[in-house]
C-alpha atoms as a PDB file:
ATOM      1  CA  UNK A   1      11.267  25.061 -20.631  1.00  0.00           C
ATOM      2  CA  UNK A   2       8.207  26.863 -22.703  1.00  0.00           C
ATOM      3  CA  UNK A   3       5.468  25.031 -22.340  1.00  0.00           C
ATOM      4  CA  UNK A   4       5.093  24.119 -26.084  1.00  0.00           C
ATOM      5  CA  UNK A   5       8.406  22.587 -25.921  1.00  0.00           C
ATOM      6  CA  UNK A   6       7.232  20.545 -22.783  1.00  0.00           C
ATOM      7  CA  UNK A   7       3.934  19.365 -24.739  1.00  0.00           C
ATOM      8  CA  UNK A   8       6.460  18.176 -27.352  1.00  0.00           C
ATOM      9  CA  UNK A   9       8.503  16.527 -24.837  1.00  0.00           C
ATOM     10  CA  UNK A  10       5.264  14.685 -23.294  1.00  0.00           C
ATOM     11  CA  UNK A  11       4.618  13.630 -26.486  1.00  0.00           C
ATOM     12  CA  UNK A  12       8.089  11.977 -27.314  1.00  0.00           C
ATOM     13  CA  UNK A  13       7.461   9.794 -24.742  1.00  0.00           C
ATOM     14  CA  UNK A  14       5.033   6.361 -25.688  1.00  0.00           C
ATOM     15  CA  UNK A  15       4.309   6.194 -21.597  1.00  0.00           C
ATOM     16  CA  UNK A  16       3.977   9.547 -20.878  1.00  0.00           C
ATOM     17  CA  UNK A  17      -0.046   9.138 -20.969  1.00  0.00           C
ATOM     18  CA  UNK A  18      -0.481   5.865 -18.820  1.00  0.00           C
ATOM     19  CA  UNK A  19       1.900   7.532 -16.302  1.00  0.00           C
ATOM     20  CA  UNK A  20       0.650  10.465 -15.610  1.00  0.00           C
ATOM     21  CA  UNK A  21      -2.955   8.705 -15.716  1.00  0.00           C
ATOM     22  CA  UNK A  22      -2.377   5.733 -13.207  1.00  0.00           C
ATOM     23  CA  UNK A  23      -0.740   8.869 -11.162  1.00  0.00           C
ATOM     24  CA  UNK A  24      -2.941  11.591 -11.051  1.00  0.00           C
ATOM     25  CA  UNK A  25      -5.729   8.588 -10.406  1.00  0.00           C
ATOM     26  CA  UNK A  26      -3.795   8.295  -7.525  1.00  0.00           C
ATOM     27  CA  UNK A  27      -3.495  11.356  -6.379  1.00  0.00           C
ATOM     28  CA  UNK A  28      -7.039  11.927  -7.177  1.00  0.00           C
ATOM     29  CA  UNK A  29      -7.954   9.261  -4.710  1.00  0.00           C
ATOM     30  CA  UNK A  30      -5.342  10.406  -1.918  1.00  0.00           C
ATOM     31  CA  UNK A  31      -6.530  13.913  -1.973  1.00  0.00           C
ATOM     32  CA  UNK A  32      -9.789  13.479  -2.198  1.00  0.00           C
ATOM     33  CA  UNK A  33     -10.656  12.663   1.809  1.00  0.00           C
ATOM     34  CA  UNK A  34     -10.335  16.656   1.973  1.00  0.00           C
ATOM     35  CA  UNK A  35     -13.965  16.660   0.410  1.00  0.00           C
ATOM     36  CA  UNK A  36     -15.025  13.839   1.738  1.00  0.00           C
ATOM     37  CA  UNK A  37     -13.948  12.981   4.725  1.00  0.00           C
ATOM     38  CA  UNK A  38     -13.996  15.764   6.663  1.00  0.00           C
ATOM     39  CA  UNK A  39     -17.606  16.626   6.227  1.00  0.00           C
ATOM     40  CA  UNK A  40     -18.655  13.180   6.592  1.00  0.00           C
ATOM     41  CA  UNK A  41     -16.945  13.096  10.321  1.00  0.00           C
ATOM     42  CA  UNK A  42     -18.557  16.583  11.052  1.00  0.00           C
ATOM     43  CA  UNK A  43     -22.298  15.037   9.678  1.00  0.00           C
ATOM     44  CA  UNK A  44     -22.074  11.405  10.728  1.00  0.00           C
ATOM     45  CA  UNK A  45     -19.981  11.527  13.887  1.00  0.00           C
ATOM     46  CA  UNK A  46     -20.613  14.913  14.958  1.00  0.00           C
ATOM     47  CA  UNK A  47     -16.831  15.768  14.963  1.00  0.00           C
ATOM     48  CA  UNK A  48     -15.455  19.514  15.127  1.00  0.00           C
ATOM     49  CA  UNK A  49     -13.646  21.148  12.837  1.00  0.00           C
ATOM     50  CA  UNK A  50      -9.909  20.301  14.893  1.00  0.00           C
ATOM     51  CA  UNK A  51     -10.984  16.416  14.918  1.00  0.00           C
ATOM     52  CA  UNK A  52     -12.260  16.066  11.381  1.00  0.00           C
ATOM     53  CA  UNK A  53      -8.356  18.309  10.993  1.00  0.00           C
ATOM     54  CA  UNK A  54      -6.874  15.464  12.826  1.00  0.00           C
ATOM     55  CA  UNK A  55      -8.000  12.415  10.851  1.00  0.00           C
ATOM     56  CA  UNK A  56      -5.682  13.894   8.057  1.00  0.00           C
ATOM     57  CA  UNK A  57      -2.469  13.673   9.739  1.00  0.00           C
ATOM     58  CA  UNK A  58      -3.996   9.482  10.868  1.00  0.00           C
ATOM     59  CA  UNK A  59      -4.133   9.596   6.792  1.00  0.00           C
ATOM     60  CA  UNK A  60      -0.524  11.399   6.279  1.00  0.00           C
ATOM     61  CA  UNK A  61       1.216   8.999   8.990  1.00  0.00           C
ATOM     62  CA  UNK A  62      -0.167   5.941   7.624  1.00  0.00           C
ATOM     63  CA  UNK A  63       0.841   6.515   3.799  1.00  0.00           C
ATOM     64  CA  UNK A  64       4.159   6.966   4.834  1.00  0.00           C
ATOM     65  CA  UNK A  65       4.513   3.790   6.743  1.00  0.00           C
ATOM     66  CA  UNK A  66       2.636   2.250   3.732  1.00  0.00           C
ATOM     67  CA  UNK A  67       5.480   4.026   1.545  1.00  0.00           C
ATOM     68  CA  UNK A  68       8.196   2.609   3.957  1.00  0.00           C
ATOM     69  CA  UNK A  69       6.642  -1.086   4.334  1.00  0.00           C
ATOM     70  CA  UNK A  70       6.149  -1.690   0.409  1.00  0.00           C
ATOM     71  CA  UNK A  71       9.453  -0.313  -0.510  1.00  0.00           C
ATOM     72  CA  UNK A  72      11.511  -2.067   1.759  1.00  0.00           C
ATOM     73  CA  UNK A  73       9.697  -5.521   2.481  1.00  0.00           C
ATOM     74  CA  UNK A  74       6.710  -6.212   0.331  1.00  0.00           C
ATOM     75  CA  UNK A  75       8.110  -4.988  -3.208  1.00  0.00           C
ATOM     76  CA  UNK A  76      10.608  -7.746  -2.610  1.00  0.00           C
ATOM     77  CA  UNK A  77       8.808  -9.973  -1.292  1.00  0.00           C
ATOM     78  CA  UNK A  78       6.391  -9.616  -3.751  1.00  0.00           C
ATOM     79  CA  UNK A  79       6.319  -8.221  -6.994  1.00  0.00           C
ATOM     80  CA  UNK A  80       4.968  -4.360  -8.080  1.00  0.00           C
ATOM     81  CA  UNK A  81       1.196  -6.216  -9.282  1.00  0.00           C
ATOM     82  CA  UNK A  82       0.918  -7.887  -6.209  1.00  0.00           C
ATOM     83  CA  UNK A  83       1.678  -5.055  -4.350  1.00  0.00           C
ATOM     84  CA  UNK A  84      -0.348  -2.822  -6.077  1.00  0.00           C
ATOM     85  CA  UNK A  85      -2.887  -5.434  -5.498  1.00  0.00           C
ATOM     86  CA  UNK A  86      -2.597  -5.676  -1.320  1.00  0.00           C
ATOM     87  CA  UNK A  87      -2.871  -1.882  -1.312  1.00  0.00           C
ATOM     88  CA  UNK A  88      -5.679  -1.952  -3.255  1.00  0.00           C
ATOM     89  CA  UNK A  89      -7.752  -4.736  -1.057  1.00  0.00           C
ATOM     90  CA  UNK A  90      -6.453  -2.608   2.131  1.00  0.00           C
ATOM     91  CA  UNK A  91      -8.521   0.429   0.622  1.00  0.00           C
ATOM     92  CA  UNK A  92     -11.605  -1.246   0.229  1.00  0.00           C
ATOM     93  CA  UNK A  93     -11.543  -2.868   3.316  1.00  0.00           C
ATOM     94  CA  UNK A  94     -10.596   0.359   4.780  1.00  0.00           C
ATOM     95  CA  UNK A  95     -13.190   2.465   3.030  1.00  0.00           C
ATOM     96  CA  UNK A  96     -15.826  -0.542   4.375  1.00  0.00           C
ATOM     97  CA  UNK A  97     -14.734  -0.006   7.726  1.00  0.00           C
ATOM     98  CA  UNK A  98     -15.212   3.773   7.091  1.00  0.00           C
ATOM     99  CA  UNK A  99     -19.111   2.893   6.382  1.00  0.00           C
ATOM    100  CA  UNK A 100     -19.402   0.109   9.032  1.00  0.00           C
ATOM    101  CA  UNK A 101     -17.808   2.903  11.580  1.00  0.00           C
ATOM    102  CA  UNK A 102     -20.810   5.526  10.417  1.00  0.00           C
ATOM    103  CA  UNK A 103     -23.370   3.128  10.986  1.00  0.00           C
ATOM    104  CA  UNK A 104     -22.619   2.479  14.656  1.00  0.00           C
ATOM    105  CA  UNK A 105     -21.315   6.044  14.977  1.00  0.00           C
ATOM    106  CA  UNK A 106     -17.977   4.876  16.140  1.00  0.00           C
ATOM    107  CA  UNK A 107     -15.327   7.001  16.532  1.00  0.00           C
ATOM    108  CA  UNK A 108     -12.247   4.771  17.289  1.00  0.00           C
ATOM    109  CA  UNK A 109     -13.563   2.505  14.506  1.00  0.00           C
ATOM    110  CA  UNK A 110     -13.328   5.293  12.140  1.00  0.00           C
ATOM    111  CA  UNK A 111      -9.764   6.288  13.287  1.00  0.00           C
ATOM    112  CA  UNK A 112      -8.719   2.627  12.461  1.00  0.00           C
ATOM    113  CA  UNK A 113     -10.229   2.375   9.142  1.00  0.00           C
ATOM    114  CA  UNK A 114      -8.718   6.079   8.337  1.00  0.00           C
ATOM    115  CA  UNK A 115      -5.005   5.028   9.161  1.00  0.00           C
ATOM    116  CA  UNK A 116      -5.917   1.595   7.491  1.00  0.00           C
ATOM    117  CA  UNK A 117      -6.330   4.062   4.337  1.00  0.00           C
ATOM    118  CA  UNK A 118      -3.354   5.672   4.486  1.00  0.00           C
ATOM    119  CA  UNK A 119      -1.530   2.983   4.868  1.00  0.00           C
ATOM    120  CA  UNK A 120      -3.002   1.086   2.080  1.00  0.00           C
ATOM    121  CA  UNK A 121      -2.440   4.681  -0.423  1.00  0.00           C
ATOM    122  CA  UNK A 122       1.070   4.578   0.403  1.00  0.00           C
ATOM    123  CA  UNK A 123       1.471   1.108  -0.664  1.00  0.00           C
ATOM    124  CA  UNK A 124      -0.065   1.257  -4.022  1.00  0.00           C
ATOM    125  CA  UNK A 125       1.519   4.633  -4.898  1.00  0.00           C
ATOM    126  CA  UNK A 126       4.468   3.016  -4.086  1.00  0.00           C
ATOM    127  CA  UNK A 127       4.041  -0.515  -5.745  1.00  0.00           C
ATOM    128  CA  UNK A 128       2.539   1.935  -8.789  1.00  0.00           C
ATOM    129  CA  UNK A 129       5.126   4.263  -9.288  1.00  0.00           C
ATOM    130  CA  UNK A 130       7.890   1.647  -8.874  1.00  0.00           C
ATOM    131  CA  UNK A 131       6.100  -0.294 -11.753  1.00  0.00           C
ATOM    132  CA  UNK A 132       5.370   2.639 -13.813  1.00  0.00           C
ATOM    133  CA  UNK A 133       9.422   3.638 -13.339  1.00  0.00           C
ATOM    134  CA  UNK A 134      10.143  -0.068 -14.966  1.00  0.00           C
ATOM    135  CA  UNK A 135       8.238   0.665 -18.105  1.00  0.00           C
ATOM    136  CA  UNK A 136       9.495   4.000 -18.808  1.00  0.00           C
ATOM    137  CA  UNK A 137      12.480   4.501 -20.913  1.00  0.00           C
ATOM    138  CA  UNK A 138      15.572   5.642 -19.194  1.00  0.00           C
ATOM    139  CA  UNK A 139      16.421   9.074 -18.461  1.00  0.00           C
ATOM    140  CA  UNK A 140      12.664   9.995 -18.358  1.00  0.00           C
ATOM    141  CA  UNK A 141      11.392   9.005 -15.389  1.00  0.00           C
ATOM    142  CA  UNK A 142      12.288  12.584 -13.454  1.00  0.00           C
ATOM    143  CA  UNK A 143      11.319  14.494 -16.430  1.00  0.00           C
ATOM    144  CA  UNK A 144       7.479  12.543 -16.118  1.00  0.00           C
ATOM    145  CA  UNK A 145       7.607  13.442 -11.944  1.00  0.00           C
ATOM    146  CA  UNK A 146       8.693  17.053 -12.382  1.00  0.00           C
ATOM    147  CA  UNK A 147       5.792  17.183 -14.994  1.00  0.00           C
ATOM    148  CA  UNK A 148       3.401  15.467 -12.414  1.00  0.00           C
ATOM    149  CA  UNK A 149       4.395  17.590  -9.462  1.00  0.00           C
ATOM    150  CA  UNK A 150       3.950  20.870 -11.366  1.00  0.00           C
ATOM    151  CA  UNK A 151       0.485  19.543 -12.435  1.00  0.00           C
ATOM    152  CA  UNK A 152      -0.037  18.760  -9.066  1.00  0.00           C
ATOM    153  CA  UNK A 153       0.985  21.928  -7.444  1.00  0.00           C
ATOM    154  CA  UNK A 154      -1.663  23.529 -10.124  1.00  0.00           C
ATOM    155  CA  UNK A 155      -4.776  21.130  -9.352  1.00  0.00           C
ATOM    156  CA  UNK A 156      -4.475  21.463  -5.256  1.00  0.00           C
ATOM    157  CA  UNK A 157      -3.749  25.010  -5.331  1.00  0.00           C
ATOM    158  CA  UNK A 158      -7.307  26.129  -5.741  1.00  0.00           C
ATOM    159  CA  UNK A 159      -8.426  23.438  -3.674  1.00  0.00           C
ATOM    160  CA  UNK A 160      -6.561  24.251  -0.948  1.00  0.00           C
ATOM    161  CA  UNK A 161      -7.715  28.174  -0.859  1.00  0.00           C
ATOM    162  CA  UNK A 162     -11.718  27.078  -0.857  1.00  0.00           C
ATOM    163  CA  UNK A 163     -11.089  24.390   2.140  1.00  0.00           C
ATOM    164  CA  UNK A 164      -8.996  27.053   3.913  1.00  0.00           C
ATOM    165  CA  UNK A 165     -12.427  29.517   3.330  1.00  0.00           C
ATOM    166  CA  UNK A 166     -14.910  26.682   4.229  1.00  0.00           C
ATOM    167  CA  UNK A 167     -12.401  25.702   7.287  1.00  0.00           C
ATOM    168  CA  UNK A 168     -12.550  29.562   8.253  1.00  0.00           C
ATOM    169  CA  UNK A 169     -16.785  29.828   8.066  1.00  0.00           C
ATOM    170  CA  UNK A 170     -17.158  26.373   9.972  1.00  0.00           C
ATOM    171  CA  UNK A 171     -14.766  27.830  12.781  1.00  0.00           C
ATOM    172  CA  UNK A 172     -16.596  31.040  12.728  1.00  0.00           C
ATOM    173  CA  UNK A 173     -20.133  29.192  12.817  1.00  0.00           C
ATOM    174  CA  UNK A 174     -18.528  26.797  15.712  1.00  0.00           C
ATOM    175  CA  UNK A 175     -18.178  29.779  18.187  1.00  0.00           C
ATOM    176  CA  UNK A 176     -21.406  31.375  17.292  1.00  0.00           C
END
């Protein structure tokens, strides 16, 4: 599909724009600990290139169990909202914990609040994305994800190339 005809597409769609808002807000959020996080363990924490590394896969873990423990207990337990809602509280508890570990410049305290993260991302993508599939019209909602991966496959791309440069300069400053 031509990218015109895609635009048109998008634009057939009354939900198209909410979607792909709430998502890439999101994925915003879940991506950004690549610029955050990693040089605030290497400044605050004094954390090497490998550890600051490792607190992404604490983050990667964690949204998948949050992915596997909303979609197959809390979601019907609860509803999407209040889902949505948990995750949400578990991030900003988790991203006060993040703070509260810099202040005493604990390391195990920061792993906690990390996983704490990912857990609560994977929940509210989840809790989102189920929600957002109930208010789009049928037979659209893998048309809207194929359209949100591509666009996400385009924004981390560049992203990816500079932290693989920075990553290769810190390693090279490390064994100076």
């Amino acid at each position: 599909m031509a990218l015109p005809q895609l635009l048109f597409q998008l634009r057939t769609i009354p939900q198209a724009g909410r979607f792909l808002g709430v998502l890439c807000l999101f994925t915003f959020s879940m991506f950004l600990n690549d610029a955050v996080l990693e040089p605030y363990g290497a400044a605050v924490f004094g954390m090497s290139v490998c550890a600051t590394t490792s607190l992404n896969v604490l983050i990667a873990l964690a949204f998948f169990a949050g992915l596997g423990l909303s979609g197959f207990w809390l979601i019907e337990r609860a509803c999407n909202i209040r889902t949505a809602r948990v995750g949400a509280v578990l991030a900003a508890l988790a991203l006060l914990l993040m703070l509260w570990a810099g202040s005493g410049q604990s390391i195990p305290l920061l792993r906690t609040a990390v996983g704490l993260f990912g857990l609560s991302l994977g929940v509210c993508m989840n809790a989102c994305l189920t929600l957002m599939f109930s208010f789009v019209q049928p037979g659209c909602t893998g048309f809207l994800l194929g359209v949100w991966g591509g666009g996400l496959c385009l924004f981390l791309r560049p992203g990816h190339h500079q932290w693989r440069r920075s990553a290769h300069l810190a390693h090279s400053l490390e064994r100076r």
